[in-house]
Structure formats: structure tokens, C-alpha cells
C-alpha atoms as a PDB file:
ATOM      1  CA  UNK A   1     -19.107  -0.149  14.198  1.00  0.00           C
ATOM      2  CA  UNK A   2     -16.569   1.608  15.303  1.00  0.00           C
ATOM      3  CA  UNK A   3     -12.449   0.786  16.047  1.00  0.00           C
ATOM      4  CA  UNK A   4     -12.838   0.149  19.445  1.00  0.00           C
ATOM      5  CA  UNK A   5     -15.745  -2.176  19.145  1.00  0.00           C
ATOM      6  CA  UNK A   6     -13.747  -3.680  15.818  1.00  0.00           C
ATOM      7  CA  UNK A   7     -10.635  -4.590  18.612  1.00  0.00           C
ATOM      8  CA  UNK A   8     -13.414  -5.877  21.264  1.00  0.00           C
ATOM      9  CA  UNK A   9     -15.221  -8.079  19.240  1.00  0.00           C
ATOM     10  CA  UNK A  10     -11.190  -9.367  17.780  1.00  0.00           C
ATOM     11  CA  UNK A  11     -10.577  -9.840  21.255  1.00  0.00           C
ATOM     12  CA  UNK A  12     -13.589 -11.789  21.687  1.00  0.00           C
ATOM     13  CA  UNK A  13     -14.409 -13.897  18.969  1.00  0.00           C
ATOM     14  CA  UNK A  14     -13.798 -17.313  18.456  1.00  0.00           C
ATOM     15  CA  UNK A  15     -10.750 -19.096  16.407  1.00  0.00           C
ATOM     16  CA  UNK A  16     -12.521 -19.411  13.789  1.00  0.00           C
ATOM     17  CA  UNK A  17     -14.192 -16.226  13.100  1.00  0.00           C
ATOM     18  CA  UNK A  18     -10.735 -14.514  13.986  1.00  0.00           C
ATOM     19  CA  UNK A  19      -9.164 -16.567  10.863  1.00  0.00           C
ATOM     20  CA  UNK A  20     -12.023 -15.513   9.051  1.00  0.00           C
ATOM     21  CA  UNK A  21     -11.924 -11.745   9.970  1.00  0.00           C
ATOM     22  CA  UNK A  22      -7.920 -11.465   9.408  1.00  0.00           C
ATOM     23  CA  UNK A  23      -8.933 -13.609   5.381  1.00  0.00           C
ATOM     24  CA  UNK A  24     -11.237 -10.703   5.192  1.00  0.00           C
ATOM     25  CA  UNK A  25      -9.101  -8.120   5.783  1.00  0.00           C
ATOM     26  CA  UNK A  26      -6.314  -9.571   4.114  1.00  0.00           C
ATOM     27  CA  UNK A  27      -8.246  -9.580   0.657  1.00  0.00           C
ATOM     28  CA  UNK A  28      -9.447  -5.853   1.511  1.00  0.00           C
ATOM     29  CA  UNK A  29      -5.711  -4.736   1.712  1.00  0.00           C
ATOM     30  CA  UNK A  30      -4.536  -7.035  -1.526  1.00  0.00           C
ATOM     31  CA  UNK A  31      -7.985  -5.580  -3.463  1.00  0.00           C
ATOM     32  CA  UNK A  32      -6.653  -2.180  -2.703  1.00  0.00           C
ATOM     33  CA  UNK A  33      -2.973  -2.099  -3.389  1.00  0.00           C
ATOM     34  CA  UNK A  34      -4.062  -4.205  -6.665  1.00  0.00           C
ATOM     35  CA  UNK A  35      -6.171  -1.208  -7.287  1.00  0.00           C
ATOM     36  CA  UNK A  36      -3.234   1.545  -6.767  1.00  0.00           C
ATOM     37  CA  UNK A  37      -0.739  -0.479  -8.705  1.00  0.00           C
ATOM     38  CA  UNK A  38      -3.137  -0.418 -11.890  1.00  0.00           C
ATOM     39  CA  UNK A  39      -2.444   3.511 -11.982  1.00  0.00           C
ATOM     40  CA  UNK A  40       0.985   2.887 -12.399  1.00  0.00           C
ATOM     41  CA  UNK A  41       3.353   1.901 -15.160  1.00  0.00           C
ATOM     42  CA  UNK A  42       6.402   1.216 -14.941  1.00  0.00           C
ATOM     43  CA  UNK A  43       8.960   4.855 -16.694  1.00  0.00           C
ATOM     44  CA  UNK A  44       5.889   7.112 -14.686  1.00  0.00           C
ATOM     45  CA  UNK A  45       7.198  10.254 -12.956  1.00  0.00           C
ATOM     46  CA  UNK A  46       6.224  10.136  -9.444  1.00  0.00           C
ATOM     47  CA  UNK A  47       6.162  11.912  -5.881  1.00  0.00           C
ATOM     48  CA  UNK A  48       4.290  11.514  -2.877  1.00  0.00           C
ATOM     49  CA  UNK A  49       2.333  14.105  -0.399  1.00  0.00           C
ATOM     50  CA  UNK A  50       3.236  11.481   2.730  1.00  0.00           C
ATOM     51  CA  UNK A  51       5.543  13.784   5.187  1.00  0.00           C
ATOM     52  CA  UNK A  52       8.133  10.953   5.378  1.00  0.00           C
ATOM     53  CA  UNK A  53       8.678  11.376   1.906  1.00  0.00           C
ATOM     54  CA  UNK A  54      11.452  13.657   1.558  1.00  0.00           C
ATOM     55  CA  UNK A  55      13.066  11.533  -1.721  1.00  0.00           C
ATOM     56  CA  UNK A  56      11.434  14.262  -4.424  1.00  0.00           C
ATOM     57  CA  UNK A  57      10.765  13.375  -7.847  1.00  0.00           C
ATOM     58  CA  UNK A  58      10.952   9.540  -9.018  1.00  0.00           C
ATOM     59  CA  UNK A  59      10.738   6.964 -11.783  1.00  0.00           C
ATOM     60  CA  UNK A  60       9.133   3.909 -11.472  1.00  0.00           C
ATOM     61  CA  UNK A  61      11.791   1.213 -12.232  1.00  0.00           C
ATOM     62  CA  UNK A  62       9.743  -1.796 -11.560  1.00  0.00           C
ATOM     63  CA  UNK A  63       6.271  -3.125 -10.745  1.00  0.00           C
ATOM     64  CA  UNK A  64       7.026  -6.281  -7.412  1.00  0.00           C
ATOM     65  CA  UNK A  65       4.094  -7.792  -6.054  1.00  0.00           C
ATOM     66  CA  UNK A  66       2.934  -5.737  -2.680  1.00  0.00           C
ATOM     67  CA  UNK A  67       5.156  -2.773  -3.948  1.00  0.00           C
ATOM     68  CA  UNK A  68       6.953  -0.236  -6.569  1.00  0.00           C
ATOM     69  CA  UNK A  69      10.705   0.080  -6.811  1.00  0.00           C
ATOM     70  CA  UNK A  70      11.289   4.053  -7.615  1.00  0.00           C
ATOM     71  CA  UNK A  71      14.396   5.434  -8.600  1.00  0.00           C
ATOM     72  CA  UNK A  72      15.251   8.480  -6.506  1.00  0.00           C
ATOM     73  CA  UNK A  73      18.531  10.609  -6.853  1.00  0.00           C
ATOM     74  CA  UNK A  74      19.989   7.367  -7.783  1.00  0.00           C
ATOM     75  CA  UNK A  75      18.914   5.487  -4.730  1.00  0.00           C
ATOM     76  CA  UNK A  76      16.000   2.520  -5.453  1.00  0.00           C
ATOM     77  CA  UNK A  77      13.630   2.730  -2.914  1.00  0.00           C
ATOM     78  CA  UNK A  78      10.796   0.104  -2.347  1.00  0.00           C
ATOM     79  CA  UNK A  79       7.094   2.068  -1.316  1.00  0.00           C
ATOM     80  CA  UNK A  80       4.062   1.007  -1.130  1.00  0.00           C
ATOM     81  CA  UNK A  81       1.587   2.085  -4.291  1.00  0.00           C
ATOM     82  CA  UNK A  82      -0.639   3.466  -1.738  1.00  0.00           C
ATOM     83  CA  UNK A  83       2.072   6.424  -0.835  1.00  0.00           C
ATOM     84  CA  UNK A  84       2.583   7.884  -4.656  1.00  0.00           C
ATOM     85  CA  UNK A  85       0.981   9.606  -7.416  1.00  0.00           C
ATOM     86  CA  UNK A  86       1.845  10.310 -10.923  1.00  0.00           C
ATOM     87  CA  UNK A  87       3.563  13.796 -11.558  1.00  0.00           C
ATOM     88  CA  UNK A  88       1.898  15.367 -14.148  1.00  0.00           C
END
């Protein structure tokens, strides 16, 4: 299936099986950011290849829920786990 047939059958379905379909994908997204989180500890050195990322070099300060809080040039930012990765 593809994303066009993905927004057609949304568009389509029933109540219940669009509840259903937005649990589903709501677990997938939680499974995954649970799963980049778990790389990261809180004192890591970290950067990210995402162009919007123009903050450099940062330290994890603290591990929230749905995302990090990183300590760039003295600025906290709040990113998503999904955006970093440890600087070796």
C-alpha cells in the first residue's frame, strides 16, 4: 500500500477503524522515539545531520518524555530523539 491509498482508505473508513488506525499509529511513533531515547544518556555529546540544525555541538541536559533537552551555546533547546546522534 502505498501513501495515497493510506489517505483514501483514512478518508474512507469508518469511525471506528479511523480510531483504531490513528491507536496504531500512535503506538508506532511512541515504540520508535522510545527506541531513539534508549541510545541516549543524559552528559552525551551530540549533533544532528537535519539541515535545520544549525545549533553545533550539544550536551544532553535532560531525558522529558516525547523529547531531549540539549544544551547548545548556552541556549536549552527541546528536539526530538529522532533528530540527534551521539558525537563520538
Amino acid at each position: 500500500m502505498n501513501l495515497l491509498e493510506a489517505k483514501t482508505f483514512a478518508r474512507n473508513c469508518s469511525k471506528d477503524e479511523l480510531n483504531e488506525l490513528i491507536r496504531t499509529i500512535n503506538t508506532i511513533q511512541n515504540n520508535r522515539r522510545n527506541e531513539a531515547k534508549a541510545h541516549f544518556d543524559i552528559g552525551d555529546t551530540v549533533t544532528s545531520d537535519d539541515p535545520r540544525w544549525y545549533y553545533g555541538n550539544g550536551t544532553i541536559e535532560k531525558i522529558n518524555r516525547k523529547n531531549l533537552v540539549v544544551r547548545c551555546n548556552g541556549r536549552l533547546i527541546n528536539v526530538s530523539p529522532g533528530l540527534l546522534r551521539k558525537v563520538k
